[in-house]
C-alpha atoms as a PDB file:
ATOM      1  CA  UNK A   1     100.797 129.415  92.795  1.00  0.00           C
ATOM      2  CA  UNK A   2      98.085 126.201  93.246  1.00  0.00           C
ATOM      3  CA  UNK A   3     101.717 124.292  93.655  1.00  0.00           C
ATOM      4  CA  UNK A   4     102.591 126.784  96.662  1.00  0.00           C
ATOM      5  CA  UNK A   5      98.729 126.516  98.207  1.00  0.00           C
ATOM      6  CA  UNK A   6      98.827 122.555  97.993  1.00  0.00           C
ATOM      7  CA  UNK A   7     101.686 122.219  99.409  1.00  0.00           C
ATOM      8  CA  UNK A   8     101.125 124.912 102.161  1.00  0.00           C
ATOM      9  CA  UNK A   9      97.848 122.893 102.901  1.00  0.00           C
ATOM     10  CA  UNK A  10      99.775 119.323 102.688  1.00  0.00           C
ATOM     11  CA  UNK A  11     102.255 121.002 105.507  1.00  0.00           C
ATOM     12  CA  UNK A  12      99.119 122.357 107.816  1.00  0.00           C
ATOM     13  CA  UNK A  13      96.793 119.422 107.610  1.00  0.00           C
ATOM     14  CA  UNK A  14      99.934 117.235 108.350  1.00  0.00           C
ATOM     15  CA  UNK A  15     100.661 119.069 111.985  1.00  0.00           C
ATOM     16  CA  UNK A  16      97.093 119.785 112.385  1.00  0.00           C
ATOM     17  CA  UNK A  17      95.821 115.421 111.840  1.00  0.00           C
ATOM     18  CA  UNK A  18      95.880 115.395 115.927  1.00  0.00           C
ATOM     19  CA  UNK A  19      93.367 118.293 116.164  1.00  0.00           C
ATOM     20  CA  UNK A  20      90.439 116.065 114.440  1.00  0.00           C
ATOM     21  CA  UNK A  21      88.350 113.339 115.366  1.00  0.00           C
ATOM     22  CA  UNK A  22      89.421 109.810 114.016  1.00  0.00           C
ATOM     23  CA  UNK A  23      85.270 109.947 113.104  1.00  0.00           C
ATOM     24  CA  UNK A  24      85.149 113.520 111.717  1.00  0.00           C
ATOM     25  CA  UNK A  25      84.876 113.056 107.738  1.00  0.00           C
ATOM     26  CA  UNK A  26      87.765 115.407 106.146  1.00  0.00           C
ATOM     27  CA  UNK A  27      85.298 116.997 103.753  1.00  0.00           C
ATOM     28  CA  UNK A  28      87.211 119.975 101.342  1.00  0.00           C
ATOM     29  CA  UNK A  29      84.898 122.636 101.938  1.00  0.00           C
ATOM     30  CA  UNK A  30      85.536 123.355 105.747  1.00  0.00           C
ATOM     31  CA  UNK A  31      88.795 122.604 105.021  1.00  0.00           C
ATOM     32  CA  UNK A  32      89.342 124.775 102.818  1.00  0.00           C
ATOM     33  CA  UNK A  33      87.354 127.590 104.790  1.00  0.00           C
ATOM     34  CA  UNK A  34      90.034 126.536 107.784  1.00  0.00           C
ATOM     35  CA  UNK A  35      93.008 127.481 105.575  1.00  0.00           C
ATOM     36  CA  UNK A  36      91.653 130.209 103.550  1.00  0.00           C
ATOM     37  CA  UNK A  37      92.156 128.545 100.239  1.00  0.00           C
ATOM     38  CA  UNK A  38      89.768 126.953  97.377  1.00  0.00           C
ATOM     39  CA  UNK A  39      88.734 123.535  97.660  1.00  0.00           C
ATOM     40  CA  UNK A  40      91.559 122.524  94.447  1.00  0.00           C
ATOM     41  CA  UNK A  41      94.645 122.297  96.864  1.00  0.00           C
ATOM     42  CA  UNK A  42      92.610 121.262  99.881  1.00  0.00           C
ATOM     43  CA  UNK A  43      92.127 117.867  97.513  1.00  0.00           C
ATOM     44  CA  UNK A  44      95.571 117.757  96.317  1.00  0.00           C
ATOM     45  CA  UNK A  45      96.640 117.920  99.721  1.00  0.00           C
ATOM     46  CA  UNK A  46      94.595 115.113 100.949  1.00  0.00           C
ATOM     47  CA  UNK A  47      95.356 112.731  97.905  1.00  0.00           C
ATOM     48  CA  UNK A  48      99.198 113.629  99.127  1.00  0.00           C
ATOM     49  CA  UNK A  49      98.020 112.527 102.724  1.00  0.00           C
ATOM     50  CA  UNK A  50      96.187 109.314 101.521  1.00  0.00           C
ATOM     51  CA  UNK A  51      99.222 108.510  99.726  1.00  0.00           C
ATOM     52  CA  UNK A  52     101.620 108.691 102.735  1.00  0.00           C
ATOM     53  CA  UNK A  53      99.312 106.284 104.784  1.00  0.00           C
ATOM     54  CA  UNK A  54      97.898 109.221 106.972  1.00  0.00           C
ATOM     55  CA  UNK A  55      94.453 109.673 105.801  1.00  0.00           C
ATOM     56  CA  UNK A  56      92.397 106.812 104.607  1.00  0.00           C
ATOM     57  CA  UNK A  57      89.358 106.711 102.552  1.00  0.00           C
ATOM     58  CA  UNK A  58      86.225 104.542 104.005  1.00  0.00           C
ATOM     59  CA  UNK A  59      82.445 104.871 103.342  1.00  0.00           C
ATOM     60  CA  UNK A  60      81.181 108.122 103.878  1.00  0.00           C
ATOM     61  CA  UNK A  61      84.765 109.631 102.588  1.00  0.00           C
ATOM     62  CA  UNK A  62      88.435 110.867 103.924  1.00  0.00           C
ATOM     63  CA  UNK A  63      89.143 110.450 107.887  1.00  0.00           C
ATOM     64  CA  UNK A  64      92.696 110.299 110.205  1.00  0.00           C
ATOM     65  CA  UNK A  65      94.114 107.163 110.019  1.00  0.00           C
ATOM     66  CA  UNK A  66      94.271 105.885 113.098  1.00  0.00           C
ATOM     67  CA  UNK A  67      96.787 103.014 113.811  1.00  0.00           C
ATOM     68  CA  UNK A  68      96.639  99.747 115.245  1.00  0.00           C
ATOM     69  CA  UNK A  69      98.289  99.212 118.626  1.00  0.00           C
ATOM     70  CA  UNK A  70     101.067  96.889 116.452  1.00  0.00           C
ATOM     71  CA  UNK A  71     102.025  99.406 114.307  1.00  0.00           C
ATOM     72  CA  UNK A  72     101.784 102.129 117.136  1.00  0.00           C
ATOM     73  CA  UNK A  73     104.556  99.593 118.949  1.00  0.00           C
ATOM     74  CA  UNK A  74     106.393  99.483 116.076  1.00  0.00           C
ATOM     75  CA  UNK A  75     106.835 102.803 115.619  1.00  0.00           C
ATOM     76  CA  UNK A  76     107.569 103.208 119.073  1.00  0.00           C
ATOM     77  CA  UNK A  77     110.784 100.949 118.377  1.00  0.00           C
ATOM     78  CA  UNK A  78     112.088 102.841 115.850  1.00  0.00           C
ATOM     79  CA  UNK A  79     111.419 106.249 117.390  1.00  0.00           C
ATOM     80  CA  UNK A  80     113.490 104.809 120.449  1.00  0.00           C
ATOM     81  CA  UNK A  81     116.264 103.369 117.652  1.00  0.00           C
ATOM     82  CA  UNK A  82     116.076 106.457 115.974  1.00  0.00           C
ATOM     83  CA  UNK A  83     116.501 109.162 119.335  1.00  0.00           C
ATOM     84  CA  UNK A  84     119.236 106.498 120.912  1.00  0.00           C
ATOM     85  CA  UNK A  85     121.484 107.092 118.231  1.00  0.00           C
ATOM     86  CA  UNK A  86     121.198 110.459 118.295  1.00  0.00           C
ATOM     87  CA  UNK A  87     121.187 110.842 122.349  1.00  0.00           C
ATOM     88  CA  UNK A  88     124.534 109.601 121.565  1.00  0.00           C
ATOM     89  CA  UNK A  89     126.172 112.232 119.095  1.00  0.00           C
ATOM     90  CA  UNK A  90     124.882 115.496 120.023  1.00  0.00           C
ATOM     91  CA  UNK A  91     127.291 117.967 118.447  1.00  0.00           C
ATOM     92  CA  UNK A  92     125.310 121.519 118.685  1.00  0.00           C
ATOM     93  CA  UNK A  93     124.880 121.671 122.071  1.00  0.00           C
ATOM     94  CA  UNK A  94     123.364 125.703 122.161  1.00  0.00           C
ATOM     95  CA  UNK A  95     120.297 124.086 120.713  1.00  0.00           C
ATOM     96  CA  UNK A  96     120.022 121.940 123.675  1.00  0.00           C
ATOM     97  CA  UNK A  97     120.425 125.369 125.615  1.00  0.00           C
ATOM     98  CA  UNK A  98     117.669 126.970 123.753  1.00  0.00           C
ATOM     99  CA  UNK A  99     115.270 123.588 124.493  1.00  0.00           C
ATOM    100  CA  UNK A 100     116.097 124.127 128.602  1.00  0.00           C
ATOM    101  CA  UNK A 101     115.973 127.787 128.206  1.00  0.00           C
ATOM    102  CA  UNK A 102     112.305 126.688 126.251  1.00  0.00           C
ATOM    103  CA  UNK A 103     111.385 124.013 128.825  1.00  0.00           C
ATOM    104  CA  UNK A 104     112.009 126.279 131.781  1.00  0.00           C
ATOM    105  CA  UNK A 105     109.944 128.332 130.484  1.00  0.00           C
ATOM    106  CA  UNK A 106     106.903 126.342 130.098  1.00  0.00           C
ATOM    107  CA  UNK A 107     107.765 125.104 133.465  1.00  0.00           C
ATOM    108  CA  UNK A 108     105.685 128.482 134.652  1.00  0.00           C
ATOM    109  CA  UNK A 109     103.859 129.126 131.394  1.00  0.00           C
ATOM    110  CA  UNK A 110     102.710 125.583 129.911  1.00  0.00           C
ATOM    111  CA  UNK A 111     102.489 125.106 125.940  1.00  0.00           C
ATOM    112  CA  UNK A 112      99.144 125.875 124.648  1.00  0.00           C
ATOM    113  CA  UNK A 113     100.058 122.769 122.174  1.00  0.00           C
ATOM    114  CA  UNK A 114     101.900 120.209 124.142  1.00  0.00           C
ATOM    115  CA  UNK A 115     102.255 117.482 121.669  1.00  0.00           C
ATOM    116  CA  UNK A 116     103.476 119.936 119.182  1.00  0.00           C
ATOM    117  CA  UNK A 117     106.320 120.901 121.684  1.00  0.00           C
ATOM    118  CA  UNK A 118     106.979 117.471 122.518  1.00  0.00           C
ATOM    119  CA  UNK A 119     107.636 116.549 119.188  1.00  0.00           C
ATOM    120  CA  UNK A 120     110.163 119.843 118.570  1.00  0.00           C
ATOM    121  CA  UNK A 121     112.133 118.776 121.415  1.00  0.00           C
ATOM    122  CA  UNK A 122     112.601 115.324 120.182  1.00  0.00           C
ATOM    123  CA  UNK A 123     113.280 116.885 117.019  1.00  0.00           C
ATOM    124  CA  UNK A 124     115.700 119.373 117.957  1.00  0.00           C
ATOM    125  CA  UNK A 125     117.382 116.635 120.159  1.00  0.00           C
ATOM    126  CA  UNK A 126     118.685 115.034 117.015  1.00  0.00           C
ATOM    127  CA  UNK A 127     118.880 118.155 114.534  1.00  0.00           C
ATOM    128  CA  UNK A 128     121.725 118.709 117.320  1.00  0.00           C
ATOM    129  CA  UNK A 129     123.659 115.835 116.204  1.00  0.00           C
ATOM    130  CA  UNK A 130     124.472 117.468 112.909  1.00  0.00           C
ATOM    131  CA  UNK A 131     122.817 114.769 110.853  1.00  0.00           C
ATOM    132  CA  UNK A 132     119.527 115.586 109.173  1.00  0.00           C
ATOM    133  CA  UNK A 133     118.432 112.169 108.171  1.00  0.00           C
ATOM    134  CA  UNK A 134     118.030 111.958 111.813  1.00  0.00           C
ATOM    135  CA  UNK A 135     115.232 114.624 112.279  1.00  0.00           C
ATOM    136  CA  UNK A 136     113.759 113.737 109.016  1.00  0.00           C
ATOM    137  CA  UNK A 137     113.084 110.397 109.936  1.00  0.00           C
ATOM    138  CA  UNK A 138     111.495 111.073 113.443  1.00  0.00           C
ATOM    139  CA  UNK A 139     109.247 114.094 111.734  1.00  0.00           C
ATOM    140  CA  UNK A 140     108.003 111.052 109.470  1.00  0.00           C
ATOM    141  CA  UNK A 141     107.263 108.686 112.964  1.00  0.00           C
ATOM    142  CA  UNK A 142     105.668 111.168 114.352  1.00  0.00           C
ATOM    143  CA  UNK A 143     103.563 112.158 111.496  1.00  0.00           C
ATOM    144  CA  UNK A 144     102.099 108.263 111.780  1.00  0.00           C
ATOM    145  CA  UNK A 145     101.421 108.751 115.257  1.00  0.00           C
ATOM    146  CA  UNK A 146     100.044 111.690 115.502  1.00  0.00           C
ATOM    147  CA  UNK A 147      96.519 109.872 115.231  1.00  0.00           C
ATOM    148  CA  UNK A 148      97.002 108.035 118.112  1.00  0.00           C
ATOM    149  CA  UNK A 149      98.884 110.306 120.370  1.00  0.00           C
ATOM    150  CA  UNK A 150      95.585 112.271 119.917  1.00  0.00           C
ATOM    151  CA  UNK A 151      93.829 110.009 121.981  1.00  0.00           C
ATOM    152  CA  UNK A 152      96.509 110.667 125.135  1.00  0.00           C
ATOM    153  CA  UNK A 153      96.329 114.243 125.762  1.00  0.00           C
ATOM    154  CA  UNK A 154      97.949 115.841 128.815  1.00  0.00           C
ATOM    155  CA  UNK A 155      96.489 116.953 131.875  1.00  0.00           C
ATOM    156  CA  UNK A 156      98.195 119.911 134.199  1.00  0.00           C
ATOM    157  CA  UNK A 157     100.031 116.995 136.181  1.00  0.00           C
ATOM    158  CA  UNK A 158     101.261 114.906 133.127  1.00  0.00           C
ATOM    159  CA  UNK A 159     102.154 117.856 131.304  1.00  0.00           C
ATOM    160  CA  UNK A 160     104.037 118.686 134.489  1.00  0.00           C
ATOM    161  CA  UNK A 161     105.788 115.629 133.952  1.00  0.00           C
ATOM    162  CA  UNK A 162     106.779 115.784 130.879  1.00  0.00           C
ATOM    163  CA  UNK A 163     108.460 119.395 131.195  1.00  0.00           C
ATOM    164  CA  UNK A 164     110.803 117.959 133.991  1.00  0.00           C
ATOM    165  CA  UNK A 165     111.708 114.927 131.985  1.00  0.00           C
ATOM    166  CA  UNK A 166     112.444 117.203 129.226  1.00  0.00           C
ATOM    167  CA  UNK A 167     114.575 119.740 131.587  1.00  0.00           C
ATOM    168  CA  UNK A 168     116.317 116.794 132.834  1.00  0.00           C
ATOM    169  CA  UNK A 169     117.376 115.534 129.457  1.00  0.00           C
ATOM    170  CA  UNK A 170     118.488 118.377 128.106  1.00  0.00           C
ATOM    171  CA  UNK A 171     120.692 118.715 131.475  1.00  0.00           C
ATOM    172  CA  UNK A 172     122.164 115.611 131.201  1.00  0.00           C
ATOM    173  CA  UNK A 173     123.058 116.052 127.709  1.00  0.00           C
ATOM    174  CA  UNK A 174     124.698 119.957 128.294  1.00  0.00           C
ATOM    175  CA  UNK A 175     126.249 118.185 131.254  1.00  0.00           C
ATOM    176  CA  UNK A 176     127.996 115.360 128.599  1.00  0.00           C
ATOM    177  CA  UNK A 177     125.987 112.343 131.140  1.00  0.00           C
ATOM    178  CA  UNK A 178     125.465 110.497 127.883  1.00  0.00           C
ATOM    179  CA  UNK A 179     124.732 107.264 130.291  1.00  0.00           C
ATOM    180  CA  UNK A 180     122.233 109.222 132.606  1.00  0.00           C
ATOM    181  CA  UNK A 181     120.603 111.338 128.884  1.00  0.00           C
ATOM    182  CA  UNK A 182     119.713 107.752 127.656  1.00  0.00           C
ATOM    183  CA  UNK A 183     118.504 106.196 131.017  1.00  0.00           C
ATOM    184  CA  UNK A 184     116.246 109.372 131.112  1.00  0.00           C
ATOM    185  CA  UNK A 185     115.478 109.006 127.398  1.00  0.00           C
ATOM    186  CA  UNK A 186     114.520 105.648 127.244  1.00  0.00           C
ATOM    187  CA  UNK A 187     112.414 105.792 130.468  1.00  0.00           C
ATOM    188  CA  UNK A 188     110.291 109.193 128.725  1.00  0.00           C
ATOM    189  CA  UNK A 189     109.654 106.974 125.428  1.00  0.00           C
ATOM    190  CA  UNK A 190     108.680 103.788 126.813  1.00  0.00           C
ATOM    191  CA  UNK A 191     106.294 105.796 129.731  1.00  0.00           C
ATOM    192  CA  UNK A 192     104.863 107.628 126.572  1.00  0.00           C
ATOM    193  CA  UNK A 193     104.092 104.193 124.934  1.00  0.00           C
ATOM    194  CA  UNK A 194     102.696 102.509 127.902  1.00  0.00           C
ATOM    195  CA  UNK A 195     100.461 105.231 128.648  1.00  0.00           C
ATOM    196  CA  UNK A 196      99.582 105.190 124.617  1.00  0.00           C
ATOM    197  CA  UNK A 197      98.965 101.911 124.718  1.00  0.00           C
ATOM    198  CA  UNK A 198      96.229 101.763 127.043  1.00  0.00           C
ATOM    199  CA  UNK A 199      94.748 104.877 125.783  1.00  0.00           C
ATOM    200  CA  UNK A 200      94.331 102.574 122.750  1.00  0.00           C
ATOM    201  CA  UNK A 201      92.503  99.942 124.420  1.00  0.00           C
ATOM    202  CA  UNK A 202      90.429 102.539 126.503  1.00  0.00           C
ATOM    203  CA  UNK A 203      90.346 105.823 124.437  1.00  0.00           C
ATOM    204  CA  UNK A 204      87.233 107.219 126.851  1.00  0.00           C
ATOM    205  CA  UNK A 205      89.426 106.304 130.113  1.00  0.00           C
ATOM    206  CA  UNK A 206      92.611 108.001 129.070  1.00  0.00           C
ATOM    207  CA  UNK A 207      91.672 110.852 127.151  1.00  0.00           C
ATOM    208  CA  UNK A 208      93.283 113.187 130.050  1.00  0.00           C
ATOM    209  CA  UNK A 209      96.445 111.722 130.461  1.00  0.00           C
ATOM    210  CA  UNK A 210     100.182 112.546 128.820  1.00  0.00           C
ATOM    211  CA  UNK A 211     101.977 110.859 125.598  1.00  0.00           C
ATOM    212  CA  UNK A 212     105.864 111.648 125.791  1.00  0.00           C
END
């Protein structure tokens, strides 16, 4: 049962690493309160986290890792490898259905989490291609940049934005325009890093804009 709560924890605190503060300490106790469990798992959780490079330890204790603008671009270039490919050999195409039906939808009734519905379009993009390495391997790129993407949260008009790229994607893939799906693609990623990238260098003068 402590197996199940860890590991329920590890799976939370994983999704949830964008909701703190690079500078909040991730002290067991509140965490623990947050997830109604004992402090036990809330530690083997972490240790799993420190492990994986997500969570570091520094004086004072346990905080976010937050990575450097290199790593952030190179994680950027395998996300973009990574969603090419699958752009490319989407097989399941009522999932794309579902993500317009989705995206439609939040074109009149935004996300209340819009990184975490980014990410599960990007996700379902290439769980469509039949190949779960795919999926697996973005869910661990954006698990690193989670951190960062914190920093670049959307306002109404960026969030705006992103729902019509996303529509027009999903379009262009239903509509088999595999040449205009990776134009539109590639555009959405490397706008998301630009915009990341100066939120890096100026967290305090980006904090209200949009990641893709």
């Amino acid at each position: 049962m402590r197996g199940s709560l860890a590991q329920y924890v590890y799976e939370a605190l994983r999704v949830d690493l964008t909701r703190f503060d690079p500078t909040q300490r991730l002290a067991a106790e509140p965490l623990a309160r947050r997830y109604g469990v004992s402090r036990t798992p809330v530690r083997e959780a972490l240790a799993r986290l420190v492990a994986d490079g997500l969570v570091v330890r520094r004086r004072g204790g346990l905080f976010v890792h937050q990575p450097p603008a290199e790593q952030v671009a190179e994680l950027y270039e395998l996300r973009m490898v990574l969603e090419l490919r699958g752009i490319e050999r989407v097989r399941e195409r009522e999932v794309m259905r579902d993500e317009l039906a989705r995206w439609n939808r939040y074109a009149a009734s935004p996300p209340t989490d819009a990184l975490a519905a980014d990410e599960q379009f990007h996700l379902e993009l290439l769980g469509a291609t039949g190949n779960s390495a795919l999926p697996e391997a973005l869910f661990e790129v954006f698990g690193r940049l989670r951190a960062a993407r914190s920093l670049d949260r959307p306002d109404a008009t960026r969030l705006a934005a992103m729902t019509t790229d996303h529509v027009a994607i999903a379009r262009a893939v239903l509509a088999g325009d595999t040449t205009g799906a990776t134009t539109l693609l590639t555009n959405h990623i490397r706008s998301g890093h630009e915009r990341l990238a100066r939120a890096l260098n100026n967290p305090a003068a980006t904090a209200n804009t949009a990641s893709a």
